[in-house]
N, C-alpha and C. Protein backbone atom coordinates (compact mmCIF):
# COMPACT_ATOMS: atom_id res chain seq x y z
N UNK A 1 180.57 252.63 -8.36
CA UNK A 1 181.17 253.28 -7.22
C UNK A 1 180.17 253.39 -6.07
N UNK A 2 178.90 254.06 -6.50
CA UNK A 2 177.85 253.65 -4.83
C UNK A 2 176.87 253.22 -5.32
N UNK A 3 176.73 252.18 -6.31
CA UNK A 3 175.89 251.23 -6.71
C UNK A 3 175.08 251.56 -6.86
N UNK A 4 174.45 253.10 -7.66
CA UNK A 4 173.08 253.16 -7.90
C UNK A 4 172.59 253.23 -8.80
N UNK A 5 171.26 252.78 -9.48
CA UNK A 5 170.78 252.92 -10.49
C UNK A 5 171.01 253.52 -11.20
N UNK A 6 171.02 253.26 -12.48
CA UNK A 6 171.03 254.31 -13.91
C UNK A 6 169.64 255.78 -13.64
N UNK A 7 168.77 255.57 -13.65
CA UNK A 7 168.02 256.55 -13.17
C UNK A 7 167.69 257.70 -11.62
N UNK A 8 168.49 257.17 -11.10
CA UNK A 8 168.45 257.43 -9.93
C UNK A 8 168.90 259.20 -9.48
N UNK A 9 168.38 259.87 -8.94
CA UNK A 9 168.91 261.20 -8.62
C UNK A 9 170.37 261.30 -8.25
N UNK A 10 171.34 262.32 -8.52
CA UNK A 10 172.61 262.21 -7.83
C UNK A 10 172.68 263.01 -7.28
N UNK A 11 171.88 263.94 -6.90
CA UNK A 11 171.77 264.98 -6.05
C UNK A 11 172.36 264.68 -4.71
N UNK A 12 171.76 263.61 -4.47
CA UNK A 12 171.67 262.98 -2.92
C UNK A 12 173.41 262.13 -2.49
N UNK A 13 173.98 261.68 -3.66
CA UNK A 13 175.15 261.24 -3.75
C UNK A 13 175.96 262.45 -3.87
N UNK A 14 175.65 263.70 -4.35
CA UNK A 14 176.75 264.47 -4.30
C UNK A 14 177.14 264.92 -3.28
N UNK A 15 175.75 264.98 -2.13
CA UNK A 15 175.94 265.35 -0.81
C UNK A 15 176.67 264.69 -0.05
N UNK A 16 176.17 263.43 -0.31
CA UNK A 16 176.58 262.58 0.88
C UNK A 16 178.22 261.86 0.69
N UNK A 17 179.35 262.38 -0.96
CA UNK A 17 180.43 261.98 -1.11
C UNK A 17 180.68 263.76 -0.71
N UNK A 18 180.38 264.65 -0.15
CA UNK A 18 180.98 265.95 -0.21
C UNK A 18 181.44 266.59 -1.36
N UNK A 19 181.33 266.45 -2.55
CA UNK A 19 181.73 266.84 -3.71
C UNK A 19 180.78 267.29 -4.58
N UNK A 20 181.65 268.63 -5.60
CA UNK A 20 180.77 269.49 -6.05
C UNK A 20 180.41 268.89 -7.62
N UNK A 21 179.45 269.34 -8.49
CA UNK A 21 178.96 268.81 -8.98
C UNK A 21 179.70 269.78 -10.50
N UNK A 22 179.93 269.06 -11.88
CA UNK A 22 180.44 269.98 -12.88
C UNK A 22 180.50 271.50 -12.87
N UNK A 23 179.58 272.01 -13.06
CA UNK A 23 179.27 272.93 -13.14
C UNK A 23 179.12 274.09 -11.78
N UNK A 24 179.09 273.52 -10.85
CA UNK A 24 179.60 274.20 -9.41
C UNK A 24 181.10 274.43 -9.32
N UNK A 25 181.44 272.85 -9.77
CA UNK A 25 183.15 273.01 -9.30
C UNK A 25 183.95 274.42 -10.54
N UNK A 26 183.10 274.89 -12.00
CA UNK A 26 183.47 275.64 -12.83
C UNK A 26 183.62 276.95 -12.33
N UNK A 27 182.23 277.29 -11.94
CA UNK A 27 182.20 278.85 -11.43
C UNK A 27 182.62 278.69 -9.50
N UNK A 28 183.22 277.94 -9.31
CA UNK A 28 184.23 277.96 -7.76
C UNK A 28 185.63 278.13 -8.19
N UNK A 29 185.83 277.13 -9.21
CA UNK A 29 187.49 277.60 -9.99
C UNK A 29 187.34 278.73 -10.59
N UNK A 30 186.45 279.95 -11.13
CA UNK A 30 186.57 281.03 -11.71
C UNK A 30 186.86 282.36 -10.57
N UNK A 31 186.10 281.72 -9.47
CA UNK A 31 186.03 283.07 -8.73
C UNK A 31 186.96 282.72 -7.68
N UNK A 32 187.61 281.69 -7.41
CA UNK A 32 188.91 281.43 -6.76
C UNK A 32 190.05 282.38 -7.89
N UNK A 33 189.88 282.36 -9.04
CA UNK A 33 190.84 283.28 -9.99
C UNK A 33 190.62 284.33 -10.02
N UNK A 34 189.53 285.32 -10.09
CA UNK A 34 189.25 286.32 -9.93
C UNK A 34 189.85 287.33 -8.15
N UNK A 35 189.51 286.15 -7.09
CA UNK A 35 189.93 286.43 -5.93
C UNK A 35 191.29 286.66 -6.22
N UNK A 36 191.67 285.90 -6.76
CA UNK A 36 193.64 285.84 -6.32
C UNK A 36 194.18 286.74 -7.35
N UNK A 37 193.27 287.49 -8.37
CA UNK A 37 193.92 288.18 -9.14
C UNK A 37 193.17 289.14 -9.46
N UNK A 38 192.82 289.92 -7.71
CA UNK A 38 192.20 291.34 -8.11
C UNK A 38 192.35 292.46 -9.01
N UNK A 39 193.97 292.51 -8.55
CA UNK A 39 195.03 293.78 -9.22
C UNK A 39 194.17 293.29 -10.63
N UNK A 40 194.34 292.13 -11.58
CA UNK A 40 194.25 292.77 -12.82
C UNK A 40 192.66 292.91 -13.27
N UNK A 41 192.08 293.10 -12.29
CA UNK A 41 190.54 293.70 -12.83
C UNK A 41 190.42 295.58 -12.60
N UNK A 42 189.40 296.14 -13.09
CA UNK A 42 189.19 297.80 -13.24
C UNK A 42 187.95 297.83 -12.24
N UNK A 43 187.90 298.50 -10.85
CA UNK A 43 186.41 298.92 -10.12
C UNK A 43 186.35 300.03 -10.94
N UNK A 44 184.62 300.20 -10.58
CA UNK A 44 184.28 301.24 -10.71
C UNK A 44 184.45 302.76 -9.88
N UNK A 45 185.63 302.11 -8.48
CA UNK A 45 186.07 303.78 -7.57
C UNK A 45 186.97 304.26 -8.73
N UNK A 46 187.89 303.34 -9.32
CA UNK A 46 189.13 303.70 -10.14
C UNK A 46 188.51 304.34 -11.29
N UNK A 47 187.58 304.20 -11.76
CA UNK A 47 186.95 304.78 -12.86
C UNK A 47 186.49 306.18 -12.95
N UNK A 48 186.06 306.37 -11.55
CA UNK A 48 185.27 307.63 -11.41
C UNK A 48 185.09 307.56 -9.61
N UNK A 49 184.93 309.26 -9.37
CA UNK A 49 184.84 309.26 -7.71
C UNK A 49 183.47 309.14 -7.26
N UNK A 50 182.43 308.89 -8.13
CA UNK A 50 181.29 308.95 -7.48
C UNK A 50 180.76 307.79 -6.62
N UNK A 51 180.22 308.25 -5.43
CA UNK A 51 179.77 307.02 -4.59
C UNK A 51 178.64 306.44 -5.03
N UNK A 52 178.67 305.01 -5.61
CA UNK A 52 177.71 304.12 -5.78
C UNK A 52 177.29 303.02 -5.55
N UNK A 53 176.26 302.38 -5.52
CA UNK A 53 176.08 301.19 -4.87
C UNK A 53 176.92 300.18 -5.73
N UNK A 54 177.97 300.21 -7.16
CA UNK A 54 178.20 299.26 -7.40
C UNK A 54 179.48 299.83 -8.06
N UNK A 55 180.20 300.74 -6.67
CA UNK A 55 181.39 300.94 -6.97
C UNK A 55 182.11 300.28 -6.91
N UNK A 56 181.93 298.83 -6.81
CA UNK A 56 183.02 297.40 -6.63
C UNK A 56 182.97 296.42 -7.24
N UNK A 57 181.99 296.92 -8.48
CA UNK A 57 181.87 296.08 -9.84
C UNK A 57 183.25 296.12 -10.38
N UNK A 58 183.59 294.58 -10.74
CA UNK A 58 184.81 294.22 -11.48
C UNK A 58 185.10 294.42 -12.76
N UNK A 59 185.49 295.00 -13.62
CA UNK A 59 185.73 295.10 -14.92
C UNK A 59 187.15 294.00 -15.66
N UNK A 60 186.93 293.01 -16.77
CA UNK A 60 188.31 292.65 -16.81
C UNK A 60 188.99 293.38 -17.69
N UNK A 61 190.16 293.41 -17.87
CA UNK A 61 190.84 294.15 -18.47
C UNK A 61 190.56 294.01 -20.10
N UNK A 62 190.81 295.03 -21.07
CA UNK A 62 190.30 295.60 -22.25
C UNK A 62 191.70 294.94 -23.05
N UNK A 63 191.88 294.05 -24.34
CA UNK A 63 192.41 293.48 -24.47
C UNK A 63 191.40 292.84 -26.37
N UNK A 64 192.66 293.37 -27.03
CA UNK A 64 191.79 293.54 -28.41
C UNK A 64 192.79 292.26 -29.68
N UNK A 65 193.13 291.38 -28.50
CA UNK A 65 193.79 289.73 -29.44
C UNK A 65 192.88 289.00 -29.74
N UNK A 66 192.42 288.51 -30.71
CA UNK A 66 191.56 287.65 -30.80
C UNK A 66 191.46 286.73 -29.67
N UNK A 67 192.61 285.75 -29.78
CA UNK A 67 193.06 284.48 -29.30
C UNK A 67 192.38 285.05 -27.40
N UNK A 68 192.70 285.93 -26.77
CA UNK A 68 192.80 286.52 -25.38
C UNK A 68 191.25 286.37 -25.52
N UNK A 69 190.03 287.24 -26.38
CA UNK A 69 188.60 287.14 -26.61
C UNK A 69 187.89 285.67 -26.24
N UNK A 70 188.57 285.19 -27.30
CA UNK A 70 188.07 283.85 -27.16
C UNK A 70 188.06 282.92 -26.31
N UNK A 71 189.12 283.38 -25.36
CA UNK A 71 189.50 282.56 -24.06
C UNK A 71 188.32 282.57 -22.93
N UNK A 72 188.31 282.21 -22.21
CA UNK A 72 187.84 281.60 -20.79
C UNK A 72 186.97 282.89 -20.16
């Protein structure tokens, strides 16, 4: 596809086709899901009223199926 060596860096090809690389494109599809499906996560305001620096930590929901554990 851009003719380059077997050894060659692809760093430089990932740039220059605009495209993300395995493991980028994983955690961009996770937090595109997380975005679009705030409601079913727990902050920490909902938990308790105290003001903290990480009162907007996400919790996912508590969920005791195996099969649900093992997932994603």
């Amino acid at each position: 596809m851009t003719k380059s060596r077997y050894r060659d860096s692809s760093r430089w090809w990932f740039k220059q086709l605009e495209i993300l690389p395995l493991q980028s494109q994983y955690i961009f599809s996770v937090l595109l899901f997380v975005v679009k499906s705030k409601d079913l996560y727990t902050t920490n305001q909902e938990i308790h009223s105290i003001n903290t620096r990480s009162n907007v930590n996400l919790y996912p929901p508590v969920c005791n199926l195996t099969i649900f554990q093992k997932g994603a």
